[in-house]
Protein backbone atom coordinates (compact mmCIF):
# COMPACT_ATOMS: atom_id res chain seq x y z
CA UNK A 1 131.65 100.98 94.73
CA UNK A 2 128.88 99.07 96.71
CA UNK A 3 130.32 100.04 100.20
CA UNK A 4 130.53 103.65 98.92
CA UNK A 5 126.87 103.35 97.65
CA UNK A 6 125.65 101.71 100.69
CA UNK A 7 127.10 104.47 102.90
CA UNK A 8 125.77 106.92 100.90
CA UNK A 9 122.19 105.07 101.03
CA UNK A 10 122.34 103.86 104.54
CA UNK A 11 123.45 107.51 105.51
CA UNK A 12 120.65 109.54 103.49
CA UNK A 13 117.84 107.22 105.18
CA UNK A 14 119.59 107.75 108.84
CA UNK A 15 120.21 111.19 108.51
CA UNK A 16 116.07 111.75 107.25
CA UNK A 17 115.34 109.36 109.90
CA UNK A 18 116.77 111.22 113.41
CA UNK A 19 116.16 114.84 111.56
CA UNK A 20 112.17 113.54 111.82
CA UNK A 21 112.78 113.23 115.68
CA UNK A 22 115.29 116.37 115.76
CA UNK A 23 113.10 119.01 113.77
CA UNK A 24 109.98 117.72 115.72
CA UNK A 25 111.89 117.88 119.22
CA UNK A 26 113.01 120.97 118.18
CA UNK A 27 109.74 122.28 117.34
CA UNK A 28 108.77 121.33 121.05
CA UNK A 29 111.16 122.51 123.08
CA UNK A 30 112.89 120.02 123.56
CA UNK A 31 116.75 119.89 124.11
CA UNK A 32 118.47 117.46 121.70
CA UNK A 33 122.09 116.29 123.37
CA UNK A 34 122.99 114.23 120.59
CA UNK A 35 122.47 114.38 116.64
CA UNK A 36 124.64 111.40 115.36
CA UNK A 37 125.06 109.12 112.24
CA UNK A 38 126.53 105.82 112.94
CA UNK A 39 127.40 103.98 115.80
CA UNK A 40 130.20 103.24 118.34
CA UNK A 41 133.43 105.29 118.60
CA UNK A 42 132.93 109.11 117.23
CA UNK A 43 134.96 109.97 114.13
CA UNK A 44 133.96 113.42 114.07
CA UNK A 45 132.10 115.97 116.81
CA UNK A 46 130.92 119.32 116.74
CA UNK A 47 128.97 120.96 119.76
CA UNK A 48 126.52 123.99 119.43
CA UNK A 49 127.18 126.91 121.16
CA UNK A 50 123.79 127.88 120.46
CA UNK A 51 121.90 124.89 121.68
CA UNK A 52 124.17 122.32 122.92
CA UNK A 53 123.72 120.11 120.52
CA UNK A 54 126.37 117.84 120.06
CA UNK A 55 126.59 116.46 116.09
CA UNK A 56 128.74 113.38 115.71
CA UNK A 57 130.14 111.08 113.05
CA UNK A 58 130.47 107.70 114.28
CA UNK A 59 132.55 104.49 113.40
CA UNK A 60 129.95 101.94 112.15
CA UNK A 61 127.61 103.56 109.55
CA UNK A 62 124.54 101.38 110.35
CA UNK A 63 122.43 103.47 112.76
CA UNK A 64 122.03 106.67 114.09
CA UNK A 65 120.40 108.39 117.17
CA UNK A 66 118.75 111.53 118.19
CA UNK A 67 119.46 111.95 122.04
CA UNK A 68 116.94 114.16 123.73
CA UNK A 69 117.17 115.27 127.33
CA UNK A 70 115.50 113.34 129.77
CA UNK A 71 114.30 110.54 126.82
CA UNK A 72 115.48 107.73 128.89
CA UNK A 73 115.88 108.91 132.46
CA UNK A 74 113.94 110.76 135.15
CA UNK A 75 114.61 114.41 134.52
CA UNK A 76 112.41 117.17 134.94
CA UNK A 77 114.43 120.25 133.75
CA UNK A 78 113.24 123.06 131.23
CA UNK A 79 113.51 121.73 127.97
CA UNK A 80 113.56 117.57 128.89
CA UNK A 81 111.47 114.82 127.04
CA UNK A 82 109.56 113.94 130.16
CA UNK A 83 108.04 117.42 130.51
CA UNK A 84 105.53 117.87 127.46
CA UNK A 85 102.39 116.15 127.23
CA UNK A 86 102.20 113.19 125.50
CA UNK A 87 100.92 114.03 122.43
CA UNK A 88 103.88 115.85 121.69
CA UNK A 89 106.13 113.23 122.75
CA UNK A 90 104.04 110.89 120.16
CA UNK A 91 105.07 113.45 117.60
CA UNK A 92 108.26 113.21 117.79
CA UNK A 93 108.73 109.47 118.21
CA UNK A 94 106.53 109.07 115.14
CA UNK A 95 108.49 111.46 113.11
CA UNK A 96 111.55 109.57 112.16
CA UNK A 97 109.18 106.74 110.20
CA UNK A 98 107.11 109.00 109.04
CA UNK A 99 110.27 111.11 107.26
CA UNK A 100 111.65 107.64 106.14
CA UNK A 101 107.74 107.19 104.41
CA UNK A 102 108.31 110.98 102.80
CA UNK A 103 111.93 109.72 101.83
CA UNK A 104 110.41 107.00 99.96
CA UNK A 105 107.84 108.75 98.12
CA UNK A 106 109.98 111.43 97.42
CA UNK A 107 111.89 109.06 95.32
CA UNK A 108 109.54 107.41 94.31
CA UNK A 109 108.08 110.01 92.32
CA UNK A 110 111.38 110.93 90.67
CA UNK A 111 111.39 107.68 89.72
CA UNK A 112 108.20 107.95 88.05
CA UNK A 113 108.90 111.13 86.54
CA UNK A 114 111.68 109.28 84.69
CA UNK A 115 109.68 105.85 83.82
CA UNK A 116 106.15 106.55 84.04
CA UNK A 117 103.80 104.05 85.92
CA UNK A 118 101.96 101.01 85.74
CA UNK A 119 98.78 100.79 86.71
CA UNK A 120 96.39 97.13 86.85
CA UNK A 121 95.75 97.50 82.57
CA UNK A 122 95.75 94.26 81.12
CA UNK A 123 98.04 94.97 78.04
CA UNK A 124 97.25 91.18 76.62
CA UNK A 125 96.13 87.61 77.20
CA UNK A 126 97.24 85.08 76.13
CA UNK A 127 95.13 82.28 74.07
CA UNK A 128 93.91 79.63 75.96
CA UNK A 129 94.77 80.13 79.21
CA UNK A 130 92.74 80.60 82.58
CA UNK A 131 92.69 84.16 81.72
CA UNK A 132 91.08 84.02 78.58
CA UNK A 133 88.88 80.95 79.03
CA UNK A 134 87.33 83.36 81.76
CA UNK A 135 86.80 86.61 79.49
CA UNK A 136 89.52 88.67 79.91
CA UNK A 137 90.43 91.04 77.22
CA UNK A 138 93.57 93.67 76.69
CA UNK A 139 92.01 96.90 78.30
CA UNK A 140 90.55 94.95 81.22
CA UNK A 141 91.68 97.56 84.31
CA UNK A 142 91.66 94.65 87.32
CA UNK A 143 91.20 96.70 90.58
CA UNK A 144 90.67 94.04 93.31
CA UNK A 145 92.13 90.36 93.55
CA UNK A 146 91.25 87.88 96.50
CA UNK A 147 90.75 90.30 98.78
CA UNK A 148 93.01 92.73 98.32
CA UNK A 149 92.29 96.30 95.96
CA UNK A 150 95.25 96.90 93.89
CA UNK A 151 96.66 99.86 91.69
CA UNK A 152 99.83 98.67 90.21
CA UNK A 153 100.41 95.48 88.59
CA UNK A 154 103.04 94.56 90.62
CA UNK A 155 100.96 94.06 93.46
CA UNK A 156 99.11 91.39 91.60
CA UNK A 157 102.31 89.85 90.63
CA UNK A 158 102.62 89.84 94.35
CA UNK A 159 99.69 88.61 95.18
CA UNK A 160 99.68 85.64 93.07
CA UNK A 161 103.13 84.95 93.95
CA UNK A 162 102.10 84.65 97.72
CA UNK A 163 98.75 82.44 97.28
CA UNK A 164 99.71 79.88 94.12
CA UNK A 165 98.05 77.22 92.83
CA UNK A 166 94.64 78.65 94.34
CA UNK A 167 91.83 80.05 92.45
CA UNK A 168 91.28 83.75 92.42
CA UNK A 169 88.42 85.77 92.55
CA UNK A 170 88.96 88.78 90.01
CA UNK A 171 87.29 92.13 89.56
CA UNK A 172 88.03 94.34 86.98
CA UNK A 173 86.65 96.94 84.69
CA UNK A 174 85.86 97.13 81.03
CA UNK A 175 84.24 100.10 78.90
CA UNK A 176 82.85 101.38 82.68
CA UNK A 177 81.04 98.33 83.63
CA UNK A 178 82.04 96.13 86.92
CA UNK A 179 82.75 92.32 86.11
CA UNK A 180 83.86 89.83 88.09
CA UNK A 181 85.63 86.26 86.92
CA UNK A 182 87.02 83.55 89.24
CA UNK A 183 90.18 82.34 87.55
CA UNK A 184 92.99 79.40 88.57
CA UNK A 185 96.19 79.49 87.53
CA UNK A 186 98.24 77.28 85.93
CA UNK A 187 102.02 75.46 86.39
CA UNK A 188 104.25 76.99 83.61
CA UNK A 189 106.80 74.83 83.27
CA UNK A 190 109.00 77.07 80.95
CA UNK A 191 108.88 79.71 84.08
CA UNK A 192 108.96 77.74 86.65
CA UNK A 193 105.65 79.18 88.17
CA UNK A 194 102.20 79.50 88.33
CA UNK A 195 100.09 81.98 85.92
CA UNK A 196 96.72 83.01 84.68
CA UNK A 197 97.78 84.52 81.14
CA UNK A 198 97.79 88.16 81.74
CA UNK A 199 100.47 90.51 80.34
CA UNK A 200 100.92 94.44 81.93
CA UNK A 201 100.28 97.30 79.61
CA UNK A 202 102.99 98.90 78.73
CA UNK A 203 104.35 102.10 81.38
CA UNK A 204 102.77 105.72 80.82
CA UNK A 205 104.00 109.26 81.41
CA UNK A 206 102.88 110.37 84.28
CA UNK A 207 101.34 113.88 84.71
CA UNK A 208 102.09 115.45 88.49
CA UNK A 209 98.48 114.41 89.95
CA UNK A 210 100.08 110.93 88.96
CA UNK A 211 103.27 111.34 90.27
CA UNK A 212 101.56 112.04 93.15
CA UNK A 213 99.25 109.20 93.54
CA UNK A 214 101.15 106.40 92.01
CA UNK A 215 103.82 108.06 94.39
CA UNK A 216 102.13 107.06 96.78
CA UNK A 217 100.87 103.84 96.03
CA UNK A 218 104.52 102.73 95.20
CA UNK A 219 105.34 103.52 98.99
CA UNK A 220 102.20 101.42 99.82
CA UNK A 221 103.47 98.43 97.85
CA UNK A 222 107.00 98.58 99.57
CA UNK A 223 105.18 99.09 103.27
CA UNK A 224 103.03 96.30 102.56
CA UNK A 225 105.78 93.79 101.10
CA UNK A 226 108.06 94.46 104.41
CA UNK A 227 104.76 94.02 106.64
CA UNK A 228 103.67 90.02 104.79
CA UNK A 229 107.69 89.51 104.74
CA UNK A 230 107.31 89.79 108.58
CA UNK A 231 104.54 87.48 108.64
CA UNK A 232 105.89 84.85 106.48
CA UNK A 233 108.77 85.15 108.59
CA UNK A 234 107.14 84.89 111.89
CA UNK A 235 105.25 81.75 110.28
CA UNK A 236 107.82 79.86 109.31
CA UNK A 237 107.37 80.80 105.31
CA UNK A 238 110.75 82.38 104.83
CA UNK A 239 113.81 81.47 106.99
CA UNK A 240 116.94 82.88 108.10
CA UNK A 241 118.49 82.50 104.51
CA UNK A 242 115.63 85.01 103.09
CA UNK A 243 116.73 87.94 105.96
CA UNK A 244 119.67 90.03 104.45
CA UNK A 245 121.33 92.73 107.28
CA UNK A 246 123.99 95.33 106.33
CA UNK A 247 126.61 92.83 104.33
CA UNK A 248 123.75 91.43 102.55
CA UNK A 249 122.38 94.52 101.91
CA UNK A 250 125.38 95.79 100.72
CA UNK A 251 126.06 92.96 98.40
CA UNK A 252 122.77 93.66 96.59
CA UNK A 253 123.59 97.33 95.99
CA UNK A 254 126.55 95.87 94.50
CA UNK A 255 125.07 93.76 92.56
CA UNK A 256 122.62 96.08 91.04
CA UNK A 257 125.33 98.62 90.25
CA UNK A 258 127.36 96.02 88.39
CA UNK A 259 124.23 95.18 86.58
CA UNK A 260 122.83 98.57 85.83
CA UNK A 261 126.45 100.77 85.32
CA UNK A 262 126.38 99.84 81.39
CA UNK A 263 123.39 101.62 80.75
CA UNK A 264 124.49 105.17 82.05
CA UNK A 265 124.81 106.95 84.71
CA UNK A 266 120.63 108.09 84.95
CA UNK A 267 120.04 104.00 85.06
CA UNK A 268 122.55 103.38 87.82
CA UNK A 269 120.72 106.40 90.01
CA UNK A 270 117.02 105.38 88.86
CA UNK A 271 118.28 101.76 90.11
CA UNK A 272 119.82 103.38 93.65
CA UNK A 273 116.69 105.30 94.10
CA UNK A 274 114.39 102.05 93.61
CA UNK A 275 116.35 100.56 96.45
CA UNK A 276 116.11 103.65 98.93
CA UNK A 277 111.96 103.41 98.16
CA UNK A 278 112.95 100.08 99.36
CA UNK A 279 115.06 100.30 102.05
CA UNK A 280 113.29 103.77 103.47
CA UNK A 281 110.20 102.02 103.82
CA UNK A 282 111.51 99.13 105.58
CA UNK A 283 113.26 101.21 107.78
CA UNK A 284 110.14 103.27 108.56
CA UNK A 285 108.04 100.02 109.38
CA UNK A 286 110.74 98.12 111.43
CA UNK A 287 110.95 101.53 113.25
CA UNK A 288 107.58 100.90 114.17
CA UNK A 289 107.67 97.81 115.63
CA UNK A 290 106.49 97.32 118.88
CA UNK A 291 110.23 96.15 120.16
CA UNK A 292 111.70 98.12 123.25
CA UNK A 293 114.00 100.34 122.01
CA UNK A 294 112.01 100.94 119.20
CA UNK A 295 110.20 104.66 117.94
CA UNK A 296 106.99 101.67 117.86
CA UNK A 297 108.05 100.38 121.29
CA UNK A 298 108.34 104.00 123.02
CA UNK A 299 105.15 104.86 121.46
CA UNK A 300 103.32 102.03 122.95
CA UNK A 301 104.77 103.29 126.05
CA UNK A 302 103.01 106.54 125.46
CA UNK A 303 99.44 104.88 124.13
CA UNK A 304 99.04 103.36 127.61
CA UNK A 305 100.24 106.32 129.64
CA UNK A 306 97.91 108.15 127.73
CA UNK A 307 95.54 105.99 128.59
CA UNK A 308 96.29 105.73 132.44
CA UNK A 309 96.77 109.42 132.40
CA UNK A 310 100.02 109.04 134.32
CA UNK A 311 103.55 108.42 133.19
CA UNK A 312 105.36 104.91 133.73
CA UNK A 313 108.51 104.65 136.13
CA UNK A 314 111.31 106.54 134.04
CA UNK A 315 114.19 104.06 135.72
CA UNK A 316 111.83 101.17 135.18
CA UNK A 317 110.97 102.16 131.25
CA UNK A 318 114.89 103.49 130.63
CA UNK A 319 115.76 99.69 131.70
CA UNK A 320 113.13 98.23 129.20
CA UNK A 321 114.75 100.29 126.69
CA UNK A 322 117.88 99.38 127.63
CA UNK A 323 117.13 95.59 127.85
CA UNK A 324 115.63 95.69 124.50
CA UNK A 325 118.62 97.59 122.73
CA UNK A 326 121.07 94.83 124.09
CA UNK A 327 118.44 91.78 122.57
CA UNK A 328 118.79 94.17 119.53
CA UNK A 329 122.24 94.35 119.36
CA UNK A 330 122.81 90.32 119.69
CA UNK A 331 119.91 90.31 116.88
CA UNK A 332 122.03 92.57 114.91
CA UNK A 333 125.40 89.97 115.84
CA UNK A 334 122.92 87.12 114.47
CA UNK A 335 121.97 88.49 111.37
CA UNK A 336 126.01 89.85 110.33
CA UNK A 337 127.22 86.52 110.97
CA UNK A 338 124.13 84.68 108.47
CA UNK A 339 125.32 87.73 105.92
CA UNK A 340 129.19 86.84 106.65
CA UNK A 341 128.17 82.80 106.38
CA UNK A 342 126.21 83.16 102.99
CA UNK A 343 129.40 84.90 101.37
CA UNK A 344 131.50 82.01 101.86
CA UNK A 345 128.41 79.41 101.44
């Protein structure tokens, strides 16, 4: 059941992903040669009589591709990549992320439609802690932490979790008046981690402005997490063991079906829909990466021609791209074999 839901997740983010780059192509002019989901050998093929447009099913279902004419080589014909300006050509590179953001949000608010939200309310605190020894009362709406303004509570879980054992400087709100408190947590030995004393406020129905904006800020949260992930992997914070590709992946939709399927069948898809927030928005801002091959490497390509006012060398930017997909690829070999290796750890 975890393959099945990981195709059916993996495939659902892909498919949003290239139909951002497709519809936005399309809306350009330009002529798409290729619509596929997966990789590698094609299962399944249709061609367009009316555009051309082949649509394929492919063999590995991690990956997909929207091939437009002329993306990666120098041709000039009616309808080819290379011929609109570059603004357009930004569009449509940014337009897969940006669909995988909408995918996430989308869910996102279904998911709040069903649970309600969160926000920074403190619901209690607990007696004589740092929390309490500095003022803090149930009601207390925190709205900034460190440095950081915050909107859910989870993102000062998050916060906290990333900078322990430090003293924080807190602002929150209480009866319409500004406060501020500097507060330093303590060891919890029963936990196993460092606290102030706070406990959330129970989760609200949302109304649709707040499905809206708590939407939104769920999407934030997830963009944000994958973006300090990077850093504290680029750091040396987390290591290879933290970084989970398509069997890992897989294992913890499995996982999370096993451990939500005894609560019904609206538990199992709120669960599924918490990991495509997830997932979509890591997509979305791995997309964007500055990495040949990459929607965020192609647009970086089109920043500095649009700066220079003139195009690179097509052969000489097709072999970046090219270059870059093979490092990609080996990546990709890396990171199966650490999934394949932690199964039989």
């Amino acid at each position: 059941m975890g393959i099945i839901l990981a195709f059916i997740i993996f495939s659902v983010m892909i498919i949003i992903h290239e139909l951002g780059h497709f519809l936005l192509a399309r809306q350009h002019g330009i002529t798409v040669t290729e619509f596929a989901v997966g990789m590698g050998p094609k299962l399944l093929s249709h061609k367009s009589k009316k555009s051309g447009t082949v649509y394929a099913l492919k063999l590995v279902p991690f990956g997909g591709s929207c091939m437009m004419l002329g993306e990666d080589e120098d041709e000039n014909s009616e309808g080819s990549f290379n011929t609109k300006s570059v603004w357009a050509r930004m569009s449509v590179v940014l337009a897969g992320p940006i669909f995988n953001f909408l995918l996430a949000f989308i869910f996102a608010m279904i998911i709040l439609a069903n649970t309600g939200y969160q926000n920074t309310a403190v619901g209690s605190v607990e007696e004589g802690t740092p929390a309490a020894q500095a003022g803090l009362q149930a009601g207390d709406v925190i709205t900034r932490i460190g440095n950081e303004r915050v909107h859910l509570f989870k993102e000062i879980s998050l916060y906290m979790y990333l900078n322990p054992n430090e003293p924080y400087d807190i602002t929150y709100t209480r009866d319409g008046q500004t406060m501020e408190a500097t507060i330093t947590p303590f060891w919890d030995e029963s936990t196993g981690s460092y606290r102030i004393g706070i406990v959330s406020s129970p989760y609200q129905k949302a109304n649709i402005l707040q499905l809206f904006e708590y939407g939104f800020y769920e999407v934030k949260y997830n963009i944000t997490t994958v973006i300090k992930s990077l850093g504290m992997l680029f750091t040396g914070q987390l290591s290879r063991d933290d970084v989970a590709g398509p069997v890992g992946i897989v294992t913890i939709i499995d996982d999370s079906y096993q451990a939500s399927k005894s609560y019904g069948a609206l538990n199992v898809f709120l669960v599924m829909s918490q990991l495509i927030v997830m997932l979509s928005a890591n997509l979305g801002v791995m997309n964007l990466l500055p990495v040949p091959a990459l929607d965020g490497g192609r647009f970086l390509f089109l920043i500095v021609e649009a700066i220079r006012g003139k195009p690179f060398d097509r052969e000489k930017e097709g072999l970046v791209n090219f270059v870059g997909f093979a490092l990609l690829m080996i990546l990709m070999v890396f990171i199966l074999f650490n999934d394949v290796s932690r199964l039989f750890a």
